[in-house]
N, C-alpha and C. Protein backbone atom coordinates (compact mmCIF):
# COMPACT_ATOMS: atom_id res chain seq x y z
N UNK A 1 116.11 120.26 123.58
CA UNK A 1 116.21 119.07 122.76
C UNK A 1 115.16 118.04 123.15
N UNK A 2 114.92 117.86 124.75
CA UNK A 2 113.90 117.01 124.98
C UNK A 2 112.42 117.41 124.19
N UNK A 3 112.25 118.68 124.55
CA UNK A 3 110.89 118.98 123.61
C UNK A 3 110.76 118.84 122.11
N UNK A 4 111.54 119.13 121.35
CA UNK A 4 111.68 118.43 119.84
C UNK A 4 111.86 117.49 120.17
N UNK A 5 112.04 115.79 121.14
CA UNK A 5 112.29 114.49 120.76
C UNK A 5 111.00 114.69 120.81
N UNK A 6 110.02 114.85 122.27
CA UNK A 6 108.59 114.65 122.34
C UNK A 6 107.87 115.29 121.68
N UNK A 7 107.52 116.35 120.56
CA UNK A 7 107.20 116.48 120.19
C UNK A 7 106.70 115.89 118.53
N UNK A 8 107.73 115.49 117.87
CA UNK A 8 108.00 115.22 116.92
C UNK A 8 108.04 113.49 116.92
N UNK A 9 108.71 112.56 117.81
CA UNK A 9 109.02 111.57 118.05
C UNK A 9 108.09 110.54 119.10
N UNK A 10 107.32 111.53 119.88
CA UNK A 10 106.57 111.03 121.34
C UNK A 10 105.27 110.16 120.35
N UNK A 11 104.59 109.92 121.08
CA UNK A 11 103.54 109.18 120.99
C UNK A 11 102.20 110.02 120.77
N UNK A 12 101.08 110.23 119.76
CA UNK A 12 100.22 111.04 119.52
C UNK A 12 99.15 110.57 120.43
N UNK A 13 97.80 111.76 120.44
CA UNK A 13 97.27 111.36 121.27
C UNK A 13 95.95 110.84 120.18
N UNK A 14 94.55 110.86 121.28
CA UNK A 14 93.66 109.93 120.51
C UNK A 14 93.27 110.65 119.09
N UNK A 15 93.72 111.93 118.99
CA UNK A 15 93.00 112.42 117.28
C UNK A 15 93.97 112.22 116.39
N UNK A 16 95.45 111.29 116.76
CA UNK A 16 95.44 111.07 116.23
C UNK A 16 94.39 109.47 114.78
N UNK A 17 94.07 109.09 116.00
CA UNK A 17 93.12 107.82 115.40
C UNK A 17 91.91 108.46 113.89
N UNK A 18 92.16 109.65 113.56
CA UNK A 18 91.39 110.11 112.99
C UNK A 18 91.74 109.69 111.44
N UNK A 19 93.29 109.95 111.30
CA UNK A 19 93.37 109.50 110.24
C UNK A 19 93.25 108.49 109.67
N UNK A 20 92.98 107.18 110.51
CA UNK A 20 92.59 105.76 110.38
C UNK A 20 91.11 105.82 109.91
N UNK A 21 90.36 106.83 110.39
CA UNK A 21 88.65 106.88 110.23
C UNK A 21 88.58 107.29 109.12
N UNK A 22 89.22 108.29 108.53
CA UNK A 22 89.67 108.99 106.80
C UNK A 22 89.60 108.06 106.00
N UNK A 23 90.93 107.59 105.80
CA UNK A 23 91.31 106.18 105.41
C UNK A 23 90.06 105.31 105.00
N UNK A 24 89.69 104.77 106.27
CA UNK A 24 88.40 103.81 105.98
C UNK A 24 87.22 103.95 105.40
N UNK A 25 87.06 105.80 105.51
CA UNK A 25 85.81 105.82 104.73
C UNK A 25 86.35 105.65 103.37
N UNK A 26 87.33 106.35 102.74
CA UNK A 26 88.04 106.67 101.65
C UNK A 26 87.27 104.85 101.07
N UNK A 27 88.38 104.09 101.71
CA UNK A 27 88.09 102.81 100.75
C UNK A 27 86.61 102.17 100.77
N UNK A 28 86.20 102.52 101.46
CA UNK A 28 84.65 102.08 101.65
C UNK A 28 83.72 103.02 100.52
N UNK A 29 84.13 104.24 100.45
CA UNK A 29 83.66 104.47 99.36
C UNK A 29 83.85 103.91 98.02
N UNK A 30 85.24 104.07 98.21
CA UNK A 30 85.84 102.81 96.69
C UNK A 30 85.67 101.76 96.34
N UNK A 31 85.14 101.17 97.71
CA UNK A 31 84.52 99.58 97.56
C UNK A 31 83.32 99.58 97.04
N UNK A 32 81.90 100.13 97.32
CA UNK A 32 80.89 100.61 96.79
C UNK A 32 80.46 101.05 95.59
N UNK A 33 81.72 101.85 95.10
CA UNK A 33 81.56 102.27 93.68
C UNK A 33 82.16 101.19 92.72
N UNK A 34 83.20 100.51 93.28
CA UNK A 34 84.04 99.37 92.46
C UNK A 34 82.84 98.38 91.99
N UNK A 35 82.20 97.89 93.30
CA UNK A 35 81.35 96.90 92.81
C UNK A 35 80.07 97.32 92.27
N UNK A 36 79.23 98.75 92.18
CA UNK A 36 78.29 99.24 91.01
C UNK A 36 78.75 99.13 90.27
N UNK A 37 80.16 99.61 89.53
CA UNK A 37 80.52 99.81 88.53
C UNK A 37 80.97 98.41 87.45
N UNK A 38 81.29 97.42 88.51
CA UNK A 38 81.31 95.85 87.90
C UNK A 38 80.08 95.61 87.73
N UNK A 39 78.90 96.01 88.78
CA UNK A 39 77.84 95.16 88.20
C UNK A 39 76.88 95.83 87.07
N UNK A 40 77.46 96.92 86.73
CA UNK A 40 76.76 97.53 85.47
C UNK A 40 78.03 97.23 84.57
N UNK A 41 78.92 96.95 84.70
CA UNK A 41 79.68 96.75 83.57
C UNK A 41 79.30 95.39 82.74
N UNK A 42 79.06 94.07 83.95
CA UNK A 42 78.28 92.68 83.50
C UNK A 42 77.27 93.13 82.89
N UNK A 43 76.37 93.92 83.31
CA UNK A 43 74.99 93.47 83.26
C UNK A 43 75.60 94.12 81.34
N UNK A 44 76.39 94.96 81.16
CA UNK A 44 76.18 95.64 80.17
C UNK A 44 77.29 94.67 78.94
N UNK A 45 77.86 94.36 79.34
CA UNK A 45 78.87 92.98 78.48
C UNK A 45 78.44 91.51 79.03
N UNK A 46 77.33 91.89 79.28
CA UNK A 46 76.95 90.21 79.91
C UNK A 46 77.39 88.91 78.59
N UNK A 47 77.03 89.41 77.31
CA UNK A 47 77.27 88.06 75.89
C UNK A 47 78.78 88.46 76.00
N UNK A 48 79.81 89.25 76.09
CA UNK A 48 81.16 88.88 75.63
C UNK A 48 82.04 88.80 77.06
N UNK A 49 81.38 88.13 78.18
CA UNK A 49 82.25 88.43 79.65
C UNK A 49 83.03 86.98 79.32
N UNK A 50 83.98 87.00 79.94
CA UNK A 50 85.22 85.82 80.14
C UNK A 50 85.53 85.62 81.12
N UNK A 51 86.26 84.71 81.66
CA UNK A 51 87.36 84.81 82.90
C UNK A 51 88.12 85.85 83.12
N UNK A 52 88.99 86.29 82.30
CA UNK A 52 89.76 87.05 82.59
C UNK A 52 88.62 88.40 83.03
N UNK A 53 87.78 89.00 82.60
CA UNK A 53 87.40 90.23 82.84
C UNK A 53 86.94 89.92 84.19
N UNK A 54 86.04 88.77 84.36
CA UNK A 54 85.78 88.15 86.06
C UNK A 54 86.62 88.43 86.72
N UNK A 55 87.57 87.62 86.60
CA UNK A 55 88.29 87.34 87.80
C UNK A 55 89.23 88.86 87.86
N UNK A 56 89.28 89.74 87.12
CA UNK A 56 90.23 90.96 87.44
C UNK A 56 89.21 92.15 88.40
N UNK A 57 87.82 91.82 87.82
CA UNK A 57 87.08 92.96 88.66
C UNK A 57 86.80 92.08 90.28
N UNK A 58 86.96 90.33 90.62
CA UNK A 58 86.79 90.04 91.68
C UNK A 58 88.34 90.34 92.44
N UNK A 59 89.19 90.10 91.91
CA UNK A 59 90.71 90.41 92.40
C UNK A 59 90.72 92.30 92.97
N UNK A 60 90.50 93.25 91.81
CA UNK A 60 90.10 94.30 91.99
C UNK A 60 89.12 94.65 93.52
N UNK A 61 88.03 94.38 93.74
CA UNK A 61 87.40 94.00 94.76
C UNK A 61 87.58 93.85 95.76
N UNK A 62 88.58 92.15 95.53
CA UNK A 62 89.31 91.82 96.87
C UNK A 62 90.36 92.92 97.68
N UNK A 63 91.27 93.46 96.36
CA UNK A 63 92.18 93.92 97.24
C UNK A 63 91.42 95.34 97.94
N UNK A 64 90.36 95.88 97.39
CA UNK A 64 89.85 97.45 98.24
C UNK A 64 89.36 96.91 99.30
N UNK A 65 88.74 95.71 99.52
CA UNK A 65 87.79 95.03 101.13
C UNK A 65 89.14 95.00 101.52
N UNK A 66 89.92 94.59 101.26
CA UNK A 66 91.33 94.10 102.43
C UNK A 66 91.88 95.66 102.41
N UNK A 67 92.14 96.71 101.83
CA UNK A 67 92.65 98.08 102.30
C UNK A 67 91.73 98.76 103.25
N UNK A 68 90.43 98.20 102.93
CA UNK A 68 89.50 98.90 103.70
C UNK A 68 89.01 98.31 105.04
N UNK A 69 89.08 96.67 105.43
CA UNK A 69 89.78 95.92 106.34
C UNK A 69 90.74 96.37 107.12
N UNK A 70 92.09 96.29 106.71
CA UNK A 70 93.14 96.72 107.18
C UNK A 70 92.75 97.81 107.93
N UNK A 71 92.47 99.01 107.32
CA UNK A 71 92.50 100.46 107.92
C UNK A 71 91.41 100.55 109.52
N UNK A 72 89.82 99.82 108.84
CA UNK A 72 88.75 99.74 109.51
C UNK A 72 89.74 98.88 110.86
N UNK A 73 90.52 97.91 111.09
CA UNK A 73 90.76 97.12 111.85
C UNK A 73 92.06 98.06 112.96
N UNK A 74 93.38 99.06 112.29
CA UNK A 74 93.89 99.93 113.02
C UNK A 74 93.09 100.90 113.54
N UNK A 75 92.03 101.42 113.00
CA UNK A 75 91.18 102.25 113.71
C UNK A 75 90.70 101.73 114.85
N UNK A 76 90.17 100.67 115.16
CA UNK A 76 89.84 100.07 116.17
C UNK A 76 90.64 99.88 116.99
N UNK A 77 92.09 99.68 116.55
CA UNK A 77 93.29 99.09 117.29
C UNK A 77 93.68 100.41 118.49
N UNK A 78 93.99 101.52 117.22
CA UNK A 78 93.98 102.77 117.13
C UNK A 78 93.48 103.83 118.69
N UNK A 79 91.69 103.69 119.14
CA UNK A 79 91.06 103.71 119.77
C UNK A 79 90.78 103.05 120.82
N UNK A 80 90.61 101.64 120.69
CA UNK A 80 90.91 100.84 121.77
C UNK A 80 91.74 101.57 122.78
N UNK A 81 93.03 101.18 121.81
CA UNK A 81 94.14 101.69 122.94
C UNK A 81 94.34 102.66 123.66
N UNK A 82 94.25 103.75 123.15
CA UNK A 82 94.15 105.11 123.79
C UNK A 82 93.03 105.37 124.97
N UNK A 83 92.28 104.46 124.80
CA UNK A 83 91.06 104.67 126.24
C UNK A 83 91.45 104.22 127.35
């Protein structure tokens, strides 16, 4: 029983930190493509852009830097610690 608690329940070691590095590229890619894809979307509706279409692709934006933040910042946490 002790070996199924530690196994399953114990504390991983440093690979686990890998999936934090996944993660971060993941949104970093998404961040990159989010904002080409806004700035060819302006350049291409530049006469009918509004607020609303603004401010949803800067909101849009915001929240992938902060997933990709977040993750980039446990990875570090992640690593740190384990050394």
């Amino acid at each position: 029983m002790s070996d199924f608690m530690s196994n399953y329940f114990g504390p991983l070691d440093s690979s686990g930190c890998l999936y934090f590095l996944i993660i971060t590229v993941i949104f970093f890619i998404g961040l990159v493509s989010v904002f080409i894809s806004e700035v060819i979307f302006i350049l291409q509706n530049y006469n009918k852009l509004n607020f609303r279409m603004i401010s949803a692709g800067v909101l849009l934006l915001f929240n992938i830097f902060l997933a990709y933040f977040m993750n980039r910042l446990l990875y570090s946490m992640c690593v740190k610690s384990l050394t």
